[in-house]
C-alpha atoms as a PDB file:
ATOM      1  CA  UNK A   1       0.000   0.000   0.000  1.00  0.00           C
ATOM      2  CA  UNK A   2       1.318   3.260  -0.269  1.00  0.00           C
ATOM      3  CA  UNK A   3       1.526   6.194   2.282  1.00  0.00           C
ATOM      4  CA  UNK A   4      -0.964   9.630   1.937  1.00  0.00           C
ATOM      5  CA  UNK A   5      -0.907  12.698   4.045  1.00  0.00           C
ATOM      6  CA  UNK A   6      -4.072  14.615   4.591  1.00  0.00           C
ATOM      7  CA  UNK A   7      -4.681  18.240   3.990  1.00  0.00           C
ATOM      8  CA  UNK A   8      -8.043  19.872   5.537  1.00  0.00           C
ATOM      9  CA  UNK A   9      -8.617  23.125   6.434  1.00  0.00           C
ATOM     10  CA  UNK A  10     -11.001  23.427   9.717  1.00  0.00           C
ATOM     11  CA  UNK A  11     -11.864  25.287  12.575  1.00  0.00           C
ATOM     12  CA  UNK A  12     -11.515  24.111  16.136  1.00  0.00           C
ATOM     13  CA  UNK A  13     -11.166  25.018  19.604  1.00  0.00           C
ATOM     14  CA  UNK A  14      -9.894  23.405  22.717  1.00  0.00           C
ATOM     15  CA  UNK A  15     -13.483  21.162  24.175  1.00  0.00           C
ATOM     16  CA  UNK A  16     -13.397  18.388  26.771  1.00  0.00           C
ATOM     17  CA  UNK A  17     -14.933  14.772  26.303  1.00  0.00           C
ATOM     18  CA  UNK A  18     -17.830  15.150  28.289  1.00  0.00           C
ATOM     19  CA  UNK A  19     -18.989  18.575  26.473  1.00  0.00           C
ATOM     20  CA  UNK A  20     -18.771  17.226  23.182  1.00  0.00           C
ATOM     21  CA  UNK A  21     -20.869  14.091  24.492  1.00  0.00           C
ATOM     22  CA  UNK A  22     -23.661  16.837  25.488  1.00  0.00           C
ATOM     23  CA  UNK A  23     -23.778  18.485  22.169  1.00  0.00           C
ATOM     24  CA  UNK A  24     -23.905  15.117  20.465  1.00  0.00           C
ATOM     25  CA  UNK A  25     -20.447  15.494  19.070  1.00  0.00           C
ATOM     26  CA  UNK A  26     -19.464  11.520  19.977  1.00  0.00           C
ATOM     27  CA  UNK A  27     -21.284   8.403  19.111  1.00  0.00           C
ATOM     28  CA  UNK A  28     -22.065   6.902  22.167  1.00  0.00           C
ATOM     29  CA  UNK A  29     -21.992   3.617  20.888  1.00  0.00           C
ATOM     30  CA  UNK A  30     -17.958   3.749  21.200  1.00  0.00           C
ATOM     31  CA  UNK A  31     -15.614   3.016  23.738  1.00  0.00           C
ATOM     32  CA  UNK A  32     -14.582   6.051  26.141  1.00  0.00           C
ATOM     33  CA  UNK A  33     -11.378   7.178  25.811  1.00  0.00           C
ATOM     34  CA  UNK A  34      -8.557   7.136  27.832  1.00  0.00           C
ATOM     35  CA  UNK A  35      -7.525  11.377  26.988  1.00  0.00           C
ATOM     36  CA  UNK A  36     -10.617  13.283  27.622  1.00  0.00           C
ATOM     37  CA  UNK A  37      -9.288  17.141  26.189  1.00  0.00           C
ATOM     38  CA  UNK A  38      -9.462  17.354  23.055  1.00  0.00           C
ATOM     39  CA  UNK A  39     -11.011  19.835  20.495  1.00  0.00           C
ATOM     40  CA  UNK A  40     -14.383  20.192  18.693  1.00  0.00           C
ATOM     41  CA  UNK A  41     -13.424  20.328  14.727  1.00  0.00           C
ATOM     42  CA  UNK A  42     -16.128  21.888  12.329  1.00  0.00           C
ATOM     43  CA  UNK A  43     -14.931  20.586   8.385  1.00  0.00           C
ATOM     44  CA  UNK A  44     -15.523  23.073   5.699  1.00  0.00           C
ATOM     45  CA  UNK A  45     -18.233  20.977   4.518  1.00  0.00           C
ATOM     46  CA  UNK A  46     -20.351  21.975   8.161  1.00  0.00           C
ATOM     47  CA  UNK A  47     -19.859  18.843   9.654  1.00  0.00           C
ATOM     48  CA  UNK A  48     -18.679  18.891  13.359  1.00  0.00           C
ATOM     49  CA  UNK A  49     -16.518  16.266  15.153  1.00  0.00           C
ATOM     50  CA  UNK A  50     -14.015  16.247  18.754  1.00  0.00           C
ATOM     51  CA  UNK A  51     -10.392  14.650  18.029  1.00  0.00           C
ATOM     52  CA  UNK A  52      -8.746  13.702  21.295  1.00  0.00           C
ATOM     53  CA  UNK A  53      -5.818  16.419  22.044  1.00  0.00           C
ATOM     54  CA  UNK A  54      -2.806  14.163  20.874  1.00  0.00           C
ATOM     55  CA  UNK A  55      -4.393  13.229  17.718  1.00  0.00           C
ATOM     56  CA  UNK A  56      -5.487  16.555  16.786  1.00  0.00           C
ATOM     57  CA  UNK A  57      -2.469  18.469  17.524  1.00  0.00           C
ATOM     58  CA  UNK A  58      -0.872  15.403  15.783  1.00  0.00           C
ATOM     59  CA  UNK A  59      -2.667  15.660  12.480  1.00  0.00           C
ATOM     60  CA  UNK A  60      -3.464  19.435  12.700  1.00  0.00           C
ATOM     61  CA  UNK A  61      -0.944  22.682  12.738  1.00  0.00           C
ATOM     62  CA  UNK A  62      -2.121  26.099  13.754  1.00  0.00           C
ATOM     63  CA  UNK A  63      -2.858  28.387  10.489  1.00  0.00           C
ATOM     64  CA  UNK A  64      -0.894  31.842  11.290  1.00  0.00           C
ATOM     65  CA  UNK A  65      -3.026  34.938  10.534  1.00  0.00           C
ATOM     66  CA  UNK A  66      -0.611  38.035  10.164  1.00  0.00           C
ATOM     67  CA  UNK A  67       2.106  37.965   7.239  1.00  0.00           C
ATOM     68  CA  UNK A  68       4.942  38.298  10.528  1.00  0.00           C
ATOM     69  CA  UNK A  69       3.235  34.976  11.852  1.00  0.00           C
ATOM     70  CA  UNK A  70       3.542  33.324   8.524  1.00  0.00           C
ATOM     71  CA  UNK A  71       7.302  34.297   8.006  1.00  0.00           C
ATOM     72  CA  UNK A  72       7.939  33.466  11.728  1.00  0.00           C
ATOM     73  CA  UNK A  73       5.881  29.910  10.415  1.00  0.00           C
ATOM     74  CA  UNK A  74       8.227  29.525   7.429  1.00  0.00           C
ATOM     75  CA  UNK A  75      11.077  30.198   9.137  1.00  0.00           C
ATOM     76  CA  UNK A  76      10.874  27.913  11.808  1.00  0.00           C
ATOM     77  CA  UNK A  77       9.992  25.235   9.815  1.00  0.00           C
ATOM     78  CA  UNK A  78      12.954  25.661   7.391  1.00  0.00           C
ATOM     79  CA  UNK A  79      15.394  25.565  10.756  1.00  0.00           C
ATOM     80  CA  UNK A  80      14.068  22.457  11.543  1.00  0.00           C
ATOM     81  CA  UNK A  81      14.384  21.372   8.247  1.00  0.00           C
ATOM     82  CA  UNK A  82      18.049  22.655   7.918  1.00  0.00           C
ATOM     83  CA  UNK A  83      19.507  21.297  11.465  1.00  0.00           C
ATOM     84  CA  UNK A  84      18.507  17.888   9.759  1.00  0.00           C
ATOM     85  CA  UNK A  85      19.721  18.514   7.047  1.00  0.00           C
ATOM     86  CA  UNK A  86      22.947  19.583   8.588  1.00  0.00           C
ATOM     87  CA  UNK A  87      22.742  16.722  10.943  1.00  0.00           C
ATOM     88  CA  UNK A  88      22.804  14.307   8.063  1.00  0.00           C
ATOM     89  CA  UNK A  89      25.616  16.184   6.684  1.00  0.00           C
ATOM     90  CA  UNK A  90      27.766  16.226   9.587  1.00  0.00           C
ATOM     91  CA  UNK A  91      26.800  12.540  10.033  1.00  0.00           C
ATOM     92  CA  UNK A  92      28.717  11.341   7.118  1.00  0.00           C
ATOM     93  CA  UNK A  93      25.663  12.083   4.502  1.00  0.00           C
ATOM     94  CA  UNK A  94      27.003   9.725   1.584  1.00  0.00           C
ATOM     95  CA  UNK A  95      29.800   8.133   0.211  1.00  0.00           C
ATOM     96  CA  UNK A  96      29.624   9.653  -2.960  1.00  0.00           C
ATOM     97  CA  UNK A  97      31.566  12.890  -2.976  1.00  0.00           C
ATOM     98  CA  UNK A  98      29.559  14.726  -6.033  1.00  0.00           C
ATOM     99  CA  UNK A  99      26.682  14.212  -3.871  1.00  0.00           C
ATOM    100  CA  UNK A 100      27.715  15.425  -0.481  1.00  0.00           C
ATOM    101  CA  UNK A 101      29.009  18.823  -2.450  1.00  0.00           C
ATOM    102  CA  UNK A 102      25.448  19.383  -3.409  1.00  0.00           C
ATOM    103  CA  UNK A 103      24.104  18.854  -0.025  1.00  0.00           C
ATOM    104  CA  UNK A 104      26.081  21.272   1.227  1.00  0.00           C
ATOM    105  CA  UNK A 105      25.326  23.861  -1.304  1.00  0.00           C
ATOM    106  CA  UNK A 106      21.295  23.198  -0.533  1.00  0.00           C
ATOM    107  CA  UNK A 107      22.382  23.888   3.435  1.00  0.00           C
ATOM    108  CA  UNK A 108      24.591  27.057   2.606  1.00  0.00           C
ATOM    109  CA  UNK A 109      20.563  28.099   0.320  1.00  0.00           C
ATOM    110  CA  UNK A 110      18.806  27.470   2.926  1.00  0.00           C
ATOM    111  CA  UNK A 111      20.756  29.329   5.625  1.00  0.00           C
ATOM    112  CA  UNK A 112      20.855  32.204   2.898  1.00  0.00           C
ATOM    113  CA  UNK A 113      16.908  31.844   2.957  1.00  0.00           C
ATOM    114  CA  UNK A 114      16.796  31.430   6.646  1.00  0.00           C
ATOM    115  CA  UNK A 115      18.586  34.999   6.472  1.00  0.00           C
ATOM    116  CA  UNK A 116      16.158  36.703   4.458  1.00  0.00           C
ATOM    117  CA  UNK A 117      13.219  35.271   6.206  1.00  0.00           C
ATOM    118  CA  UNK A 118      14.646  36.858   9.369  1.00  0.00           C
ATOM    119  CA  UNK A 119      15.586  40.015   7.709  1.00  0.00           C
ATOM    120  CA  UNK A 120      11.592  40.561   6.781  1.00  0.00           C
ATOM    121  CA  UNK A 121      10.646  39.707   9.284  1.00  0.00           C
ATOM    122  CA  UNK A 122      12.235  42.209  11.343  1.00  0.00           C
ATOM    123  CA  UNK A 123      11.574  44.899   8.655  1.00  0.00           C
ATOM    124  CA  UNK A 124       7.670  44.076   9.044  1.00  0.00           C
ATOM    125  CA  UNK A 125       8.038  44.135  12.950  1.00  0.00           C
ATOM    126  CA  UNK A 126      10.250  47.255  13.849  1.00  0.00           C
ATOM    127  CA  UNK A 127       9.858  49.178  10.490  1.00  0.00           C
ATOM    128  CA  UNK A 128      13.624  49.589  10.683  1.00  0.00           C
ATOM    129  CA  UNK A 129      15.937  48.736   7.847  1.00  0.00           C
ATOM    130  CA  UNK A 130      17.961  45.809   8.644  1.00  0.00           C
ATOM    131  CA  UNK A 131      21.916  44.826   7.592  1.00  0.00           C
ATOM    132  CA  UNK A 132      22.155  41.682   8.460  1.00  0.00           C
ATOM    133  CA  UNK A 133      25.222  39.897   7.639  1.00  0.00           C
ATOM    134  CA  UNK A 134      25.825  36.378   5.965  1.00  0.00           C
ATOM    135  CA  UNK A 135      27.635  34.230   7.584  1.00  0.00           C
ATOM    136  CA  UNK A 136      27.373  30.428   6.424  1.00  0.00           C
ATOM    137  CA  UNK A 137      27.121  27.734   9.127  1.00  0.00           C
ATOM    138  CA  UNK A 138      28.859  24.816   7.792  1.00  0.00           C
ATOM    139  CA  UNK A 139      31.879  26.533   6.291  1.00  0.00           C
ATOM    140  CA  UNK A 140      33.562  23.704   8.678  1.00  0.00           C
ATOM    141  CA  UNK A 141      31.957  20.845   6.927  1.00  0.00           C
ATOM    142  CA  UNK A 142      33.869  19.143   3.572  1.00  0.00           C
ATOM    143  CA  UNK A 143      32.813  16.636   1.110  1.00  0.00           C
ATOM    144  CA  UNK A 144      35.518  13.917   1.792  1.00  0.00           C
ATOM    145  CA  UNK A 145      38.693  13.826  -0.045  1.00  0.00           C
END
């Protein structure tokens, strides 16, 4: 079988087990669970639902509203990406020298990107200009011999 990831757009807010019983929002007919917070979900289509906490926060990600929020978003998420990518870098990556060079070069990008990201983002939340200097982050790293 092969693997899908799920992309819906919905509303929620934080509702415990025993509310979302009163408005109807469980079928009874199931087992109770173990976590009892959780949220109540509305769907785009109207339809409402509660997720247990873990599985919602699991399966869902706060939309940000303000452009800042959405850089702040971005950039975060390309750190995260980048310290792995680093990570696997620093861990030895490949053996194959051609390829580690490249691998670099997309970590040196996205630190370059990372930059940037920052740089608006300040801009947008001081008003001030911004000079920022680049300095790469795995200058120390090599592709083998």
């Amino acid at each position: 079988m092969k693997n899908y990831i799920s992309h819906k757009k919905v509303q929620a807010e934080p509702m415990h087990y025993y509310e979302a019983l009163k408005l109807k929002l469980i079928n009874t007919d199931n087992e109770e669970p173990s976590e009892k917070d959780g949220y109540k979900v509305v769907y785009d289509t109207g339809y409402t639902s509660w997720s247990p906490a873990t599985a919602f926060d699991k399966g869902y990600k706060e939309l940000p509203e303000s452009i800042v929020d959405k850089l702040q978003a971005e950039h975060d998420d390309l750190i995260d990406m980048t310290k792995r990518l680093e990570l696997f870098i620093a861990n030895g990556a490949t053996t194959h020298d051609e390829y580690n060079k490249v691998l670099i070069e997309q970590a040196e990008h996205m630190n370059k990107y990372i930059l940037s990201l920052s740089k608006r983002i300040y801009i947008l939340s001081t008003g001030e200009e911004v000079n920022l200097n680049y300095s790469p982050t795995i200058n120390h790293m090599s592709c083998g011999s």
